[in-house]
N, C-alpha and C. Protein backbone atom coordinates (compact mmCIF):
# COMPACT_ATOMS: atom_id res chain seq x y z
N UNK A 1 93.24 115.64 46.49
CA UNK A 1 92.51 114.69 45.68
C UNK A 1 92.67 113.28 46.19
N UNK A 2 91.92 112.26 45.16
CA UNK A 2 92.06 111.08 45.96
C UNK A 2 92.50 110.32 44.68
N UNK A 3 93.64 109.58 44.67
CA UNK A 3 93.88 108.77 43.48
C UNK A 3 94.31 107.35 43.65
N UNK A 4 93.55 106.52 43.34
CA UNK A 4 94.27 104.72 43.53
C UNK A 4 93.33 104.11 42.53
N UNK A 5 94.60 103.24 42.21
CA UNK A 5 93.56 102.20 40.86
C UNK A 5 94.19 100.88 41.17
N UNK A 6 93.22 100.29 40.96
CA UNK A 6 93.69 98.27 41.14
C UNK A 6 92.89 97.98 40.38
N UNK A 7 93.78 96.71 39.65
CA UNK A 7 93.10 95.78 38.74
C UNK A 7 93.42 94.21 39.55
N UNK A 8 91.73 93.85 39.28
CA UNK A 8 91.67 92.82 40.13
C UNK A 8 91.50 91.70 39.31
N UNK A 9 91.46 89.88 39.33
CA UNK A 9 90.90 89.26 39.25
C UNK A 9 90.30 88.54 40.16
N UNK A 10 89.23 87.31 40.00
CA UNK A 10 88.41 86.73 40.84
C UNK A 10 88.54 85.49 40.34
N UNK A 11 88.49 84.57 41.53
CA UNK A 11 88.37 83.15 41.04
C UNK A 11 87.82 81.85 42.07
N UNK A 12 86.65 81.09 41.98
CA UNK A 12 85.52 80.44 43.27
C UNK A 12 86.85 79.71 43.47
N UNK A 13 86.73 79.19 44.58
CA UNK A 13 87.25 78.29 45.64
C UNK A 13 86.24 77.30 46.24
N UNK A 14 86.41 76.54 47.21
CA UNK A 14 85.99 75.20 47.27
C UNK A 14 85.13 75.85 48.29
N UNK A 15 83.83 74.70 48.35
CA UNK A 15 83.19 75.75 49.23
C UNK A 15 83.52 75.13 50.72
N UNK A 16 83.02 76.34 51.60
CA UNK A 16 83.78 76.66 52.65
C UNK A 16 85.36 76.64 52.82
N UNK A 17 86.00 77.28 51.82
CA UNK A 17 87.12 78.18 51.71
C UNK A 17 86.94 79.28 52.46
N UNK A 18 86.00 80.32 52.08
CA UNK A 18 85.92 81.27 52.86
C UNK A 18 86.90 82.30 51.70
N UNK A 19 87.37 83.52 51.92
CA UNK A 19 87.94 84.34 50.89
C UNK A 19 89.88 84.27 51.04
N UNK A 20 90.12 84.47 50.12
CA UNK A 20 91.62 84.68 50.10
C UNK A 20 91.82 85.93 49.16
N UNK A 21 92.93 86.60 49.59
CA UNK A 21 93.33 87.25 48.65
C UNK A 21 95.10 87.38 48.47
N UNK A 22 95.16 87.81 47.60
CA UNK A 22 96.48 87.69 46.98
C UNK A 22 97.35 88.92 46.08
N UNK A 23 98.46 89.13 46.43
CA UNK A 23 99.13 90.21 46.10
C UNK A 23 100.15 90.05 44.66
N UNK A 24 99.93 89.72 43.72
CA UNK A 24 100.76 90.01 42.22
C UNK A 24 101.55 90.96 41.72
N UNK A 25 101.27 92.02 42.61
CA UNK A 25 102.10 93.72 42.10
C UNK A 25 103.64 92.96 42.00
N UNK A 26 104.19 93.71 41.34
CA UNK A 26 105.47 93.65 41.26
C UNK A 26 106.23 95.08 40.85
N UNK A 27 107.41 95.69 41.06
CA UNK A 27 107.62 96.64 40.71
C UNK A 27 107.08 97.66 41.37
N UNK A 28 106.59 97.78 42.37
CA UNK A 28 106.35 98.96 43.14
C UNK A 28 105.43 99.85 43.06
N UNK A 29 104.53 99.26 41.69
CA UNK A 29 103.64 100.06 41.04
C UNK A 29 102.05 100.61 42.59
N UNK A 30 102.33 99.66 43.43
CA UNK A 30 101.48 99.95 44.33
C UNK A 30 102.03 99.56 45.39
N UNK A 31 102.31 100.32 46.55
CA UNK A 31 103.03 100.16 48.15
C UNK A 31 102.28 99.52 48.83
N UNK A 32 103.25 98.73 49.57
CA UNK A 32 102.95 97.64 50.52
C UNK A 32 101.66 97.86 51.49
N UNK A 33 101.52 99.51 51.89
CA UNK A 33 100.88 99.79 52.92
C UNK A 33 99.39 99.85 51.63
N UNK A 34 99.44 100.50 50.44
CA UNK A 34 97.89 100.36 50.01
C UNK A 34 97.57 99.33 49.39
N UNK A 35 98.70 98.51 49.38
CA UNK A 35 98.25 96.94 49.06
C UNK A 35 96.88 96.07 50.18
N UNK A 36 97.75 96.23 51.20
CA UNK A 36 97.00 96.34 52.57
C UNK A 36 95.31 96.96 52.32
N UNK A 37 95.17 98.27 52.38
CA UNK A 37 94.63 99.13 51.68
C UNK A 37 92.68 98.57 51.14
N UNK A 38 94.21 97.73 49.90
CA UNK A 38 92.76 97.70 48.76
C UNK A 38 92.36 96.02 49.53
N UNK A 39 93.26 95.35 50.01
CA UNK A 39 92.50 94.15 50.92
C UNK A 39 91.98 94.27 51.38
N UNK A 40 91.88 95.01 52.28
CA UNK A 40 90.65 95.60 53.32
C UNK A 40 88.90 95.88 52.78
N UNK A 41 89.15 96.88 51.62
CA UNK A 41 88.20 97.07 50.51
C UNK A 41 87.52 95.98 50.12
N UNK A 42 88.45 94.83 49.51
CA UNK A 42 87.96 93.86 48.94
C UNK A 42 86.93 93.50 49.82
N UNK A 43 88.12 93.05 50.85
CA UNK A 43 87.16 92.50 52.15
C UNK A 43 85.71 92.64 52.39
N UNK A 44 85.67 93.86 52.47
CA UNK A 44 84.65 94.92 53.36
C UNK A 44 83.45 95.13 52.42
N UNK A 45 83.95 95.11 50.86
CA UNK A 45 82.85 94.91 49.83
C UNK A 45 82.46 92.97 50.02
N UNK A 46 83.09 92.08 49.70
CA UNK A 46 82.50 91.37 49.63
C UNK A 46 81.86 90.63 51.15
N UNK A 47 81.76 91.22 52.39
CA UNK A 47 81.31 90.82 53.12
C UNK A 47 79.88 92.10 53.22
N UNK A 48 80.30 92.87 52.42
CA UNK A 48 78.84 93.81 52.30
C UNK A 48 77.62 93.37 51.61
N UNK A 49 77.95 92.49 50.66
CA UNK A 49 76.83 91.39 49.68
C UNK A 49 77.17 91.53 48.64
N UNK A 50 76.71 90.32 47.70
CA UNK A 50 76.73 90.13 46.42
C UNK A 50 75.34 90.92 45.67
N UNK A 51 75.62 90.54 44.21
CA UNK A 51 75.12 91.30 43.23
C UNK A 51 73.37 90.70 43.19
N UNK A 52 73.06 88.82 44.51
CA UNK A 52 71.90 88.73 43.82
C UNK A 52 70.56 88.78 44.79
N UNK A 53 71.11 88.84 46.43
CA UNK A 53 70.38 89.34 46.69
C UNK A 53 70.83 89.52 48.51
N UNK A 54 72.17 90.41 47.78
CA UNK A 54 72.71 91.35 49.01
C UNK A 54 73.51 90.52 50.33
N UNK A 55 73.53 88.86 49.90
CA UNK A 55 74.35 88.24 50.91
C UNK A 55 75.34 88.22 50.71
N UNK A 56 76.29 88.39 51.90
CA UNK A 56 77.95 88.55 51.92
C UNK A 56 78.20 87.26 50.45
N UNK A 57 79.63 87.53 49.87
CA UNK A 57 80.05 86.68 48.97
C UNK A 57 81.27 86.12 49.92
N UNK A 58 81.61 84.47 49.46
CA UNK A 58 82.62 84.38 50.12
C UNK A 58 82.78 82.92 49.06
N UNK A 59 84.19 82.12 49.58
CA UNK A 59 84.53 81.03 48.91
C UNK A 59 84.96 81.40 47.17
N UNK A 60 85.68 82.66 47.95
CA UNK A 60 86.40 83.50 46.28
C UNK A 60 87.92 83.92 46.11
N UNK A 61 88.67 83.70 45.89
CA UNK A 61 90.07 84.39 45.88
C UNK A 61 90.45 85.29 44.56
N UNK A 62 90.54 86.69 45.23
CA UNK A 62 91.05 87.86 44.95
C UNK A 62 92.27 87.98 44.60
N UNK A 63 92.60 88.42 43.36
CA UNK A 63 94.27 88.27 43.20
C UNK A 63 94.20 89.83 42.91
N UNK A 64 95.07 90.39 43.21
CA UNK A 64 95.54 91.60 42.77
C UNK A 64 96.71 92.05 41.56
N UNK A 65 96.08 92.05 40.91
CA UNK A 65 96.96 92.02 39.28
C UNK A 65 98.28 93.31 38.76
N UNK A 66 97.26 94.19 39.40
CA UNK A 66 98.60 95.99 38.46
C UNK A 66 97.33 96.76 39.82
N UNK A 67 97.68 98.50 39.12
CA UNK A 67 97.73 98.96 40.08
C UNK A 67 98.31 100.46 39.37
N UNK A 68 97.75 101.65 39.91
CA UNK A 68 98.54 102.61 39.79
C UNK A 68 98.72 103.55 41.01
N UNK A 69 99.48 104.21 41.45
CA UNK A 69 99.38 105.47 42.39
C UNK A 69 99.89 106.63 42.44
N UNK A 70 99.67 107.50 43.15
CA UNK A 70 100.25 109.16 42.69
C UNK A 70 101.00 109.49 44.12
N UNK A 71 102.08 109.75 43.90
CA UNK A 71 102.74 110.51 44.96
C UNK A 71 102.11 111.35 45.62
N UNK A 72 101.38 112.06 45.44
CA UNK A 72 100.40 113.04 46.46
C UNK A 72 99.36 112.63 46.91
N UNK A 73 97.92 112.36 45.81
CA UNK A 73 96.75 112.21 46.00
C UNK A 73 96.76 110.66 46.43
N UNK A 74 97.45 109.82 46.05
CA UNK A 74 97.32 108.31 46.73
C UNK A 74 97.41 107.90 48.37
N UNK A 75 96.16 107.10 49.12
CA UNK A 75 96.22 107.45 50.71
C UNK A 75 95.22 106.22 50.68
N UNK A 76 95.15 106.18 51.94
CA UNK A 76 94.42 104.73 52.70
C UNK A 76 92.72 104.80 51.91
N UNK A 77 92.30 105.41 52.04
CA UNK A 77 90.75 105.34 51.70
C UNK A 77 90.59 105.64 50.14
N UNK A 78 91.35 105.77 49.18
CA UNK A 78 91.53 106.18 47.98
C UNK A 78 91.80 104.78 47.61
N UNK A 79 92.44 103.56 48.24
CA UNK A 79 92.62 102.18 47.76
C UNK A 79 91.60 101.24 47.93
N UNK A 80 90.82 101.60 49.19
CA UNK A 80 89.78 101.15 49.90
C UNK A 80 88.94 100.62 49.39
N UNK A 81 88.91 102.61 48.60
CA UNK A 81 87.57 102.51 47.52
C UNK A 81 87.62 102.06 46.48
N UNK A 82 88.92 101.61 46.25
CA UNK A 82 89.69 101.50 44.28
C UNK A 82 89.36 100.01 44.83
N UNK A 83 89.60 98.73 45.88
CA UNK A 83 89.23 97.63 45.89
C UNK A 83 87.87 97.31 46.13
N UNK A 84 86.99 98.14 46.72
CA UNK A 84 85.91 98.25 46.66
C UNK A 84 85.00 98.15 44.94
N UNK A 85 85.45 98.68 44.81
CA UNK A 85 84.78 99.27 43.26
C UNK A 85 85.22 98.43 41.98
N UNK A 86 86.81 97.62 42.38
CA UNK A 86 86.67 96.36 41.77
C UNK A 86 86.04 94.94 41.53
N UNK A 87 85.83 95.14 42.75
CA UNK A 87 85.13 94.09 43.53
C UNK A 87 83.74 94.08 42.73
N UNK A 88 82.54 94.91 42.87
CA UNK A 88 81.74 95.19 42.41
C UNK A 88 81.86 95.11 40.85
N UNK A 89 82.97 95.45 40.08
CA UNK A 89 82.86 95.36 38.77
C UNK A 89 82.89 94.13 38.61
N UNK A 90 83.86 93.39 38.81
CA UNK A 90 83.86 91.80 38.97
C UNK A 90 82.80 90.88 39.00
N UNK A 91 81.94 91.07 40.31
CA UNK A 91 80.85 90.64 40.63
C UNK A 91 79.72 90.97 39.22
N UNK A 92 79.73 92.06 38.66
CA UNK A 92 78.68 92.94 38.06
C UNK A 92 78.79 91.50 36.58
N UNK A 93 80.14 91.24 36.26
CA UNK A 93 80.38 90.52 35.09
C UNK A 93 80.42 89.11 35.39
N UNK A 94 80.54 88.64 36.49
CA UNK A 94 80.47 86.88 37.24
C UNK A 94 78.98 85.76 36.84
N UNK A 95 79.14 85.12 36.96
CA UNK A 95 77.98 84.13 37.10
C UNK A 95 78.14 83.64 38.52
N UNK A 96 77.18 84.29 39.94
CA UNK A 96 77.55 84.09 41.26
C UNK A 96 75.84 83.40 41.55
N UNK A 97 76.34 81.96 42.08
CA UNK A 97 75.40 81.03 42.58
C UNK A 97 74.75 81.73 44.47
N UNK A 98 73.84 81.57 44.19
CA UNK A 98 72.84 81.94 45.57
C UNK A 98 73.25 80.47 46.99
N UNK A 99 73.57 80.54 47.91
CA UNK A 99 73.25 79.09 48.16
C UNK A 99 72.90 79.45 49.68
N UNK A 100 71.75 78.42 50.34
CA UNK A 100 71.13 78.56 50.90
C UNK A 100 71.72 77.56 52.25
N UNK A 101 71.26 77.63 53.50
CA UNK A 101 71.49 77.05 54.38
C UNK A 101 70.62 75.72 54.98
N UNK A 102 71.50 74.24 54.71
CA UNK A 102 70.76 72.87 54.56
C UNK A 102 70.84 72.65 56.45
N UNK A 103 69.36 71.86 56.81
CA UNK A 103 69.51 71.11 58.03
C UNK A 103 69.31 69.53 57.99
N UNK A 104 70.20 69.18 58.45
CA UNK A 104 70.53 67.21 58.63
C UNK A 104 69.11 67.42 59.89
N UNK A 105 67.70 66.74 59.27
CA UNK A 105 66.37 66.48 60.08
C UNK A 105 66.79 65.00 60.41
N UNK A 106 66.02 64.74 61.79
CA UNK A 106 66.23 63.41 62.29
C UNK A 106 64.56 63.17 62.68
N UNK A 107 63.66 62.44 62.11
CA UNK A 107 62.10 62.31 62.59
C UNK A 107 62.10 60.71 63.30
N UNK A 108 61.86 60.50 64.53
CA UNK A 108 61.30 59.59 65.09
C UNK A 108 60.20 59.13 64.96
N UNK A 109 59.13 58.50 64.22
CA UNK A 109 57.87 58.30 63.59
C UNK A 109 57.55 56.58 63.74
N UNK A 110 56.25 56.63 64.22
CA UNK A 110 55.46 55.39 63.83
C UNK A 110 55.53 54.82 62.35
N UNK A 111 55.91 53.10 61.99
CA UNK A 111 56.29 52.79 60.98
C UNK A 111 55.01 53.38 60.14
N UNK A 112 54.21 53.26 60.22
CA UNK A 112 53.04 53.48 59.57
C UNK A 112 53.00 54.77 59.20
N UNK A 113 53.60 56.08 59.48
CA UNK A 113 53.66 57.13 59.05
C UNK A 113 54.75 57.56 58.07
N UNK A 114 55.83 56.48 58.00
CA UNK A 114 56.54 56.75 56.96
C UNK A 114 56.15 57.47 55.78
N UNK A 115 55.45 57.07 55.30
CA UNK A 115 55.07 57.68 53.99
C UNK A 115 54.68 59.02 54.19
N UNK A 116 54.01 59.67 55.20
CA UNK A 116 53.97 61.05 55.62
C UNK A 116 54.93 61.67 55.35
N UNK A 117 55.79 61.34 56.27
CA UNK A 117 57.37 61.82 56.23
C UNK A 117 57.43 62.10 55.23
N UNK A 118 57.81 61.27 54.35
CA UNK A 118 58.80 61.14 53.33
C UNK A 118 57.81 62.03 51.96
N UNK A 119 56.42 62.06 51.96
CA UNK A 119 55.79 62.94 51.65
C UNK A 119 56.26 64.71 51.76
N UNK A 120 56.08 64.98 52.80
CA UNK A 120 55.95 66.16 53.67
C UNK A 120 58.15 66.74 53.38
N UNK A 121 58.47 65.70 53.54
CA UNK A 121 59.90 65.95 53.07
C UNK A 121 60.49 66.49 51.74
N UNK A 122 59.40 65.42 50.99
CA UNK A 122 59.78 66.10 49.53
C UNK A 122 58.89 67.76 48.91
N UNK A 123 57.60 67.58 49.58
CA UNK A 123 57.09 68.74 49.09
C UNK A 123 58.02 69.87 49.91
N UNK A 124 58.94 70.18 50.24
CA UNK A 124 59.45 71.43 51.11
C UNK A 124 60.41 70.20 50.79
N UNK A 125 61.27 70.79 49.17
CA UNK A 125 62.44 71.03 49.02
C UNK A 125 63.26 69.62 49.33
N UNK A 126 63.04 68.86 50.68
CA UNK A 126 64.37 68.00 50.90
C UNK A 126 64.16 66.67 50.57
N UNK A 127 65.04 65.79 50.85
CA UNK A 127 65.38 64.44 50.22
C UNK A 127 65.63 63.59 51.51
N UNK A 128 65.51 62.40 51.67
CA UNK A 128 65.44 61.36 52.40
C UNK A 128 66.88 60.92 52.30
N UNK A 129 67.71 60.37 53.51
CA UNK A 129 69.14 59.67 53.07
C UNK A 129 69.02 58.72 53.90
N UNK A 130 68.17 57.89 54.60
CA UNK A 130 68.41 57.20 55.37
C UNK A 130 66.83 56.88 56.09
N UNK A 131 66.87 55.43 56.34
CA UNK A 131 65.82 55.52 57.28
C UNK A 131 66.20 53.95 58.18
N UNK A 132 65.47 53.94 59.32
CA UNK A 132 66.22 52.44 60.23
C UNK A 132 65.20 52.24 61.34
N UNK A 133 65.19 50.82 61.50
CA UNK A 133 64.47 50.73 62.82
C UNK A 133 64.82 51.30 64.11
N UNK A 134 63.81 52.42 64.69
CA UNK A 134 64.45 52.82 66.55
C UNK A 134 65.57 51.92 66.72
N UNK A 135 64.78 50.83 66.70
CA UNK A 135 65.85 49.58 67.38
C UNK A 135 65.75 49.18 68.92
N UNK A 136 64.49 49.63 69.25
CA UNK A 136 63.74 50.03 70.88
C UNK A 136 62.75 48.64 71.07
N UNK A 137 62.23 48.14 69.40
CA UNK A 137 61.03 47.80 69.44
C UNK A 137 59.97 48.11 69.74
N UNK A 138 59.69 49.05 69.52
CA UNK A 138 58.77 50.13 69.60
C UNK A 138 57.99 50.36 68.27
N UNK A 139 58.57 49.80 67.40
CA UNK A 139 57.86 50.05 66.43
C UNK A 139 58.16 50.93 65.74
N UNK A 140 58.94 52.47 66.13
CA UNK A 140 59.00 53.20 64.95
C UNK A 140 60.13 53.52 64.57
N UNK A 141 60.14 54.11 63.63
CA UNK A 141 61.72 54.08 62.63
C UNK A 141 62.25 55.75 62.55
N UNK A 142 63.57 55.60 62.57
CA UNK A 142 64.34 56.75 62.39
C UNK A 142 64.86 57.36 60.86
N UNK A 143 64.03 58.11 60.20
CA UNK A 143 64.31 58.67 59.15
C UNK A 143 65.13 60.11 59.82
N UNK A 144 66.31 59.82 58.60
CA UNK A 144 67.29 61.13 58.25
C UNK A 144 66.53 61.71 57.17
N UNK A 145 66.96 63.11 57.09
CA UNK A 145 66.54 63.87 55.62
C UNK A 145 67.58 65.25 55.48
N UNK A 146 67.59 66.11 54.39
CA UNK A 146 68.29 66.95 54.34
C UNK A 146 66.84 67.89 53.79
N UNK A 147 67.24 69.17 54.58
CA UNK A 147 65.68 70.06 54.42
C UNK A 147 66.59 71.65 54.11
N UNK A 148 65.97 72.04 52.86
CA UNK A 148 66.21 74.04 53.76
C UNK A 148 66.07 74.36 55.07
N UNK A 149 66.76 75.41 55.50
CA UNK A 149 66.73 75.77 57.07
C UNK A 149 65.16 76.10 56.63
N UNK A 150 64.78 76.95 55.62
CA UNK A 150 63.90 78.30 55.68
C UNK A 150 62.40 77.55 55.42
N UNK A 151 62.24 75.70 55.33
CA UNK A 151 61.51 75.04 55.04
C UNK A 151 61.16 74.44 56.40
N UNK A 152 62.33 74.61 57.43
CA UNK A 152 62.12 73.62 58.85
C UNK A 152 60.61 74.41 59.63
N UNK A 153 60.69 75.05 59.53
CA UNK A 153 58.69 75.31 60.28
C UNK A 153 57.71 74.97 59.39
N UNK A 154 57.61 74.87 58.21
CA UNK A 154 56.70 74.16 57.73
C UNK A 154 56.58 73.19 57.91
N UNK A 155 58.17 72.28 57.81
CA UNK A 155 57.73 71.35 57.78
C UNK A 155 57.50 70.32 59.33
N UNK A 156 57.83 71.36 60.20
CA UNK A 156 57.34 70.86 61.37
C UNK A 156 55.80 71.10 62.00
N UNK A 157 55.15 72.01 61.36
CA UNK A 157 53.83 72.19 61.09
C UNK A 157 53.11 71.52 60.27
N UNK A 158 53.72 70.58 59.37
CA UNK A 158 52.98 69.77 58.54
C UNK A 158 52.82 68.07 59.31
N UNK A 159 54.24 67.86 59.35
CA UNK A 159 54.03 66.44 60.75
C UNK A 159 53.45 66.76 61.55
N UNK A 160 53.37 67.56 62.42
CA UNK A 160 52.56 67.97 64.11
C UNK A 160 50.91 67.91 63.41
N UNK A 161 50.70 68.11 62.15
CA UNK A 161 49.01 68.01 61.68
C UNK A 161 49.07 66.56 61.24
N UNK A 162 49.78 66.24 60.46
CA UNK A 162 49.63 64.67 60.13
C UNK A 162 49.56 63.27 61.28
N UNK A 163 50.54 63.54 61.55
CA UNK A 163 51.01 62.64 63.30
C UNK A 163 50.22 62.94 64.25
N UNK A 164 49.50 64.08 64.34
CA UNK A 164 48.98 64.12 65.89
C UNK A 164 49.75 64.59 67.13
N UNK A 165 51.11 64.76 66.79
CA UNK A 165 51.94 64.94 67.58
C UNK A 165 52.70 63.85 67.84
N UNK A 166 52.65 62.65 67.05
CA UNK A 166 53.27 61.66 67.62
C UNK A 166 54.67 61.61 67.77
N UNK A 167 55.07 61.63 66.81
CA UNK A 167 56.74 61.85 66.74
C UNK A 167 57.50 62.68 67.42
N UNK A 168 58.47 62.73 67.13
CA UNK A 168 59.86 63.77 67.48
C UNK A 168 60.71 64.12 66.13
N UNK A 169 61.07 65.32 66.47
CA UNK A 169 61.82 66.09 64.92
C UNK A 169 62.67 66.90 65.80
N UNK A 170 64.07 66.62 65.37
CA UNK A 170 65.33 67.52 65.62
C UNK A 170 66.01 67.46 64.14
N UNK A 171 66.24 68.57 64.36
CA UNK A 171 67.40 69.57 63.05
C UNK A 171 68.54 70.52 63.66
N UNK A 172 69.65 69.95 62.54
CA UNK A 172 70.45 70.74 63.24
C UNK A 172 71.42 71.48 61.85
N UNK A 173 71.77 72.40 61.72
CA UNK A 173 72.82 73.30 60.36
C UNK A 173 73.36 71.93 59.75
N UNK A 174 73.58 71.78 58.19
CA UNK A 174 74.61 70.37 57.81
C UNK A 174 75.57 71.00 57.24
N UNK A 175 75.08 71.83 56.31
CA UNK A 175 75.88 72.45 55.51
C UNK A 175 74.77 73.76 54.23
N UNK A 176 75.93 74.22 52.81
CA UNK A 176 75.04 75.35 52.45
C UNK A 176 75.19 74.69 50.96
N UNK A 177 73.94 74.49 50.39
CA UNK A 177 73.84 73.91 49.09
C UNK A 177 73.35 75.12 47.93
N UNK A 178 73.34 74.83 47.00
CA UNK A 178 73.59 75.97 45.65
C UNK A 178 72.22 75.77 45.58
N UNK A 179 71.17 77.02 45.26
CA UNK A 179 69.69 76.91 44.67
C UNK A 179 69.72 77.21 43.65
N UNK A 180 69.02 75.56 43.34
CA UNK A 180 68.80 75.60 41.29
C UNK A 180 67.93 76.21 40.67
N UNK A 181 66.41 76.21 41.53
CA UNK A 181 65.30 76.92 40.95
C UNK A 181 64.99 77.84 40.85
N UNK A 182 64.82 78.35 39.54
CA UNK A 182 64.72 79.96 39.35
C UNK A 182 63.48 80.87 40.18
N UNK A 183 62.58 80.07 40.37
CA UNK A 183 61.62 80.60 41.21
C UNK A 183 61.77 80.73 42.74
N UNK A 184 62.47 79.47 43.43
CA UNK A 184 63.20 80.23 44.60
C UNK A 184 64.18 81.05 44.51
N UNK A 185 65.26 81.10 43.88
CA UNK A 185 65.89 82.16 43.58
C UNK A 185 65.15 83.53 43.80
N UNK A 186 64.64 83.85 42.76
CA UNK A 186 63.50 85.13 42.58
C UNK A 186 62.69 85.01 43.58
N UNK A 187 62.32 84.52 44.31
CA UNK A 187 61.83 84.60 45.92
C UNK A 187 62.23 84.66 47.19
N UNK A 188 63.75 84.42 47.07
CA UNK A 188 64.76 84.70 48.12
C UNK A 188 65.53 86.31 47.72
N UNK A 189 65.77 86.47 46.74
CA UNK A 189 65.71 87.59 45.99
C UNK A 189 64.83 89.02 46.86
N UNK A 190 63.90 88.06 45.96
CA UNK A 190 62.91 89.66 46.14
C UNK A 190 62.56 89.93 47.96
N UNK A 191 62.76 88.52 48.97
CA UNK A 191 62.48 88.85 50.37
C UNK A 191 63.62 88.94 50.85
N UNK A 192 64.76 89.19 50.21
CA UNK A 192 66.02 89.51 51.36
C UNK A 192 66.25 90.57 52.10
N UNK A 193 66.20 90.99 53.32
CA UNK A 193 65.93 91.99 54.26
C UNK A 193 67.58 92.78 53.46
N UNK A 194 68.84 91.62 52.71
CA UNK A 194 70.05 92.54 52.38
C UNK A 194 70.13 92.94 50.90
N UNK A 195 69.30 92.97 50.25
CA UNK A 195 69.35 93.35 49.21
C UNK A 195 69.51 94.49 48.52
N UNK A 196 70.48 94.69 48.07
CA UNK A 196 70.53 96.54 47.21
C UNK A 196 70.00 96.92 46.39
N UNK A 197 68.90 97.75 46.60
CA UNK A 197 68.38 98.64 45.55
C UNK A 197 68.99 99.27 44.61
């Protein structure tokens, strides 16, 4: 037979923490080696996806609370699955935020197109943090912005029609921000190639 039980808790961490987990047993109630075991599990479930639309979970620490095992039927893949299956219960009862991947945009633009920009920026999601003269004399100005990754071809298809091609647009990863809107949500959702049926 196969017998292992863990009781888990869960608790967010800062983001880009990344996962921790943590061992509480005391008393022997669960051995060192399927302690090991059900970490692995944890692991292996939460890098398998979350509950909202199948992307790995992370920036969580796992504590391992109690625990039972059987002298016979207790073995490596019997804990695996017992941290596995916590994991998932956990998740099943959580309030777990979606968050998406932000790019720091840099647009080189004729002053006169500003307002494009900064147009074309806000309809696709992002926000303006900055804007400055080249400083070339040239005339045009260097707007910063923060964009969805999953917004950067639009919105480089929307300047290349507005501009003419005039400008220049580089993006590069900044960081991963929480999505508030329920309608992207439910649209990242329903197109996630990782999502569990």
């Amino acid at each position: 037979g196969q017998f292992g039980v863990c009781l888990i808790s869960m608790e967010p961490l800062e983001e880009g923490a990344g996962i921790e987990f943590e061992s509480r047993i005391k008393g022997g109630v669960i051995s060192k080696p399927f302690i090991s075991s059900v970490e692995k599990g944890v692991r292996e479930q939460l890098q398998s996806g979350g509950p909202l639309a199948g992307y790995p979970v992370t920036d969580v620490k796992v504590i391992l609370t109690d625990g039972k095992m059987h002298s016979v039927d207790s073995n490596d893949f019997a804990f695996q699955s017992a941290g596995k299956q916590a994991v998932k219960q956990a998740l099943s009862k959580t309030h777990t935020i979606l968050l998406q991947p932000m790019e720091q945009a840099t647009f080189v633009i004729s002053d006169a197109e500003q307002g494009e920009v900064n147009s074309v920026v806000s309809r696709n999601d992002g926000y303006v943090t900055g804007s400055d003269s080249a400083g070339d004399g040239s005339g045009q100005i260097e707007i910063s912005a923060i964009l969805p990754s999953a917004n950067i071809p639009a919105v480089s298809d929307a300047l290349r029609a507005k501009t003419g091609g005039s400008g220049t647009f580089t993006s590069e990863f900044s960081h991963y921000q929480a999505v508030n809107d329920e309608h992207t949500v439910k649209s990242i959702v329903e197109q996630s190639p990782h999502r569990h049926e």
